[in-house]
C-alpha atoms as a PDB file:
ATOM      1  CA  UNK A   1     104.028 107.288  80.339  1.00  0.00           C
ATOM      2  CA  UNK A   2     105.289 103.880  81.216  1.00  0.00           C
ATOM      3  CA  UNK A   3     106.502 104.229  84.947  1.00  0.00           C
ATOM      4  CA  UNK A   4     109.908 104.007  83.929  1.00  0.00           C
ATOM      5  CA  UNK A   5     112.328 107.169  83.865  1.00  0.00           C
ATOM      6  CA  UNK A   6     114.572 107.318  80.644  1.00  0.00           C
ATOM      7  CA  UNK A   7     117.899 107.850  80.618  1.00  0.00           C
ATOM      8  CA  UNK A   8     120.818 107.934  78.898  1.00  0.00           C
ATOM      9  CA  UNK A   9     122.203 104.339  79.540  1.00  0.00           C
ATOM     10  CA  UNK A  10     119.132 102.400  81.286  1.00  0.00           C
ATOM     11  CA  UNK A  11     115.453 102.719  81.970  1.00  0.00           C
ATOM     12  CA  UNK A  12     115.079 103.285  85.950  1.00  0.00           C
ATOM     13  CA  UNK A  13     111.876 102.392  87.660  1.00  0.00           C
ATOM     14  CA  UNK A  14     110.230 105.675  89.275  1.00  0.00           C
ATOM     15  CA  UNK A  15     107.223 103.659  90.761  1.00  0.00           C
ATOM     16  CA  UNK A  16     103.598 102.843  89.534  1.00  0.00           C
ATOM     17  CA  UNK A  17     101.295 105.770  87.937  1.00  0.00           C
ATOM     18  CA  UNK A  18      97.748 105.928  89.340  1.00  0.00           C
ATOM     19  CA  UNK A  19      95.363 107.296  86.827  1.00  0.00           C
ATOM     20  CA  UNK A  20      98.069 107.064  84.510  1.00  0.00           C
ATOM     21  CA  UNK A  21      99.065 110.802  83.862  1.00  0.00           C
ATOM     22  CA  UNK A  22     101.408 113.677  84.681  1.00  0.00           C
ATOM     23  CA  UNK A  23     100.766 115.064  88.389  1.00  0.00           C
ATOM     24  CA  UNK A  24      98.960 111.826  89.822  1.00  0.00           C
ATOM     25  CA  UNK A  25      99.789 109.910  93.065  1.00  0.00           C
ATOM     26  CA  UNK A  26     102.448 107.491  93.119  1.00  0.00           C
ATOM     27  CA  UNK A  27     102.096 104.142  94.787  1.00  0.00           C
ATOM     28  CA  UNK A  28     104.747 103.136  97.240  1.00  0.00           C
ATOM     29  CA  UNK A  29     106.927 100.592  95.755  1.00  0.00           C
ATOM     30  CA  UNK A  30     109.174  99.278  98.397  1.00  0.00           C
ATOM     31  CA  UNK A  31     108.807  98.205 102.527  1.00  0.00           C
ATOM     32  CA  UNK A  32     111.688  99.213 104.676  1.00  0.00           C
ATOM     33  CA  UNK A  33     111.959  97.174 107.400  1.00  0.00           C
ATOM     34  CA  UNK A  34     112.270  99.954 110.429  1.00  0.00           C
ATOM     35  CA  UNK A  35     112.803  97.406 113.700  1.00  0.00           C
ATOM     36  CA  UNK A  36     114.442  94.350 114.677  1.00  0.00           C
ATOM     37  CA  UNK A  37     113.427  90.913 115.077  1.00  0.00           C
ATOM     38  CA  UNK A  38     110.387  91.414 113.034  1.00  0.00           C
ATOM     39  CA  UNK A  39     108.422  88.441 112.019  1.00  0.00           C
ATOM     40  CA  UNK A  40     107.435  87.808 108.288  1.00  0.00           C
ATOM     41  CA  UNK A  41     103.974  85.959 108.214  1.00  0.00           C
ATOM     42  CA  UNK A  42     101.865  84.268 105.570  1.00  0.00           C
ATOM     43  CA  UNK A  43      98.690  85.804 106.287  1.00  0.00           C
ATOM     44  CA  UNK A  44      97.590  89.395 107.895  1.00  0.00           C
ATOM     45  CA  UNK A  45      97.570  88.132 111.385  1.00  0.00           C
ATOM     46  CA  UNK A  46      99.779  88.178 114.581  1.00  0.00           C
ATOM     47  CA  UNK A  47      97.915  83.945 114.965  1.00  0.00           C
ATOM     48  CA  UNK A  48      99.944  83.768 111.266  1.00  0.00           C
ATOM     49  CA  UNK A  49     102.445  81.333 110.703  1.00  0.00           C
ATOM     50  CA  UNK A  50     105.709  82.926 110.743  1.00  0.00           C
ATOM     51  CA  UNK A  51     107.644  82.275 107.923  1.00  0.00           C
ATOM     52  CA  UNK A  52     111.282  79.820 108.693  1.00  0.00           C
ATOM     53  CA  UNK A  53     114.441  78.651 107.231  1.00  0.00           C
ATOM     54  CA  UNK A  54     114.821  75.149 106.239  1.00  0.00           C
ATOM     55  CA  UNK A  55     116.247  74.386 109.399  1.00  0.00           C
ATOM     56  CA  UNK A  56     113.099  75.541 111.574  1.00  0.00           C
ATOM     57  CA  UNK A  57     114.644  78.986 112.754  1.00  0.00           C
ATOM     58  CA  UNK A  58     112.742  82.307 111.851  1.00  0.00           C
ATOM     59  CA  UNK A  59     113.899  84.291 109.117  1.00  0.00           C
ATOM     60  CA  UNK A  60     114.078  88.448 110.576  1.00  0.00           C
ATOM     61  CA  UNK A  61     114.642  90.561 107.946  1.00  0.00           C
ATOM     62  CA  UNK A  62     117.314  93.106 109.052  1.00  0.00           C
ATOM     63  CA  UNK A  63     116.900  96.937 109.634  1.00  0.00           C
ATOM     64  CA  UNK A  64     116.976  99.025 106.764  1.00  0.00           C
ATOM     65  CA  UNK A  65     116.180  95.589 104.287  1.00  0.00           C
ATOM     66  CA  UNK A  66     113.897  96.961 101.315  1.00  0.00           C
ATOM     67  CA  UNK A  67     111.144  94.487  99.913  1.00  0.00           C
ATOM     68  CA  UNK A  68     108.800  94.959  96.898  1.00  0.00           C
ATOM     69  CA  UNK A  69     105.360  96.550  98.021  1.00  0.00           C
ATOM     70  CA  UNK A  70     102.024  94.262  96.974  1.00  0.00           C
ATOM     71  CA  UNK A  71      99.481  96.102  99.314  1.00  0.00           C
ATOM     72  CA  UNK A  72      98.165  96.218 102.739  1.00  0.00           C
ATOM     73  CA  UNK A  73      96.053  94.739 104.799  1.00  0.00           C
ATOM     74  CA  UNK A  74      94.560  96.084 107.775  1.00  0.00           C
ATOM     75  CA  UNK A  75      97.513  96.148 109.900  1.00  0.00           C
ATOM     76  CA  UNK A  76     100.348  94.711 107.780  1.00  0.00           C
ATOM     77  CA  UNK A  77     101.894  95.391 104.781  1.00  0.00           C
ATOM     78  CA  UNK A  78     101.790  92.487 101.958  1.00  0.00           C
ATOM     79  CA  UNK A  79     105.371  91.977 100.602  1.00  0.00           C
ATOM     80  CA  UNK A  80     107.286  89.564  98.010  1.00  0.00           C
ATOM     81  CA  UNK A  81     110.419  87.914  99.546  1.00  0.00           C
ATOM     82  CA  UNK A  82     112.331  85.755  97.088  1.00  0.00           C
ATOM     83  CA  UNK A  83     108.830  84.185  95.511  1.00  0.00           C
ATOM     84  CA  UNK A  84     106.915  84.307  98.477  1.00  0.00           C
ATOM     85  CA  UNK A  85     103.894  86.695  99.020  1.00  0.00           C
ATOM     86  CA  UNK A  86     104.675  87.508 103.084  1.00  0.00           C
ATOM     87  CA  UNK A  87     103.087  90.127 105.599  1.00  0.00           C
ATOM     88  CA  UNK A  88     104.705  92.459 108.059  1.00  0.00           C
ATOM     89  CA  UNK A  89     103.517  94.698 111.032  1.00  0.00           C
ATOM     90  CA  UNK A  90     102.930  98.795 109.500  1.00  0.00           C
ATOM     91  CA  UNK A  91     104.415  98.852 113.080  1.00  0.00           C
ATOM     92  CA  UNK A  92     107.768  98.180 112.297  1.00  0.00           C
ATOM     93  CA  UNK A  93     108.001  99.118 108.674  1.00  0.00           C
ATOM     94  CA  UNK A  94     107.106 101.884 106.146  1.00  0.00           C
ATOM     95  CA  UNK A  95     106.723 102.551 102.616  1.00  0.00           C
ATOM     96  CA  UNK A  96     108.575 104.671 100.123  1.00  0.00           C
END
């Protein structure tokens, strides 16, 4: 099995196989932001830097945004944000 569910018209990704078989776990695949003005941080720590626009002004993802899952780290949740590998508070978010 390749992770993807076939269909008709288009190959949809289900999520990532562990063990790779029939009846195994599957990792969570996506963060869903669950607050507001939550900070997105280049490392796994509140002492981070936060991550900015161009401009200087912080970037908060909105309520309900979904971002590709790459992990966790004690507290935070690693995610990919246009490129950029970021962190966010398990606080404020979850997985699905």
């Amino acid at each position: 099995m390749n992770g993807f569910l076939r269909t008709k018209t288009a190959e949809t990704p289900i999520g990532i196989l562990q063990n790779g078989g029939i009846g195994t776990s599957v990792t969570p695949t996506l963060v869903v932001i669950n607050g507001t003005n939550l900070r997105m941080r280049y490392a796994p720590s509140l002492d981070a830097e936060i991550f900015k626009w161009a401009d200087g002004t912080n970037r908060h993802p909105e309520k309900g945004e979904k971002y590709p899952y790459l992990g966790e780290e004690g507290d935070f949740y690693k995610i990919n944000y246009k490129g950029y590998t970021l962190y966010v508070s398990k606080q404020y978010t979850y997985v699905e």
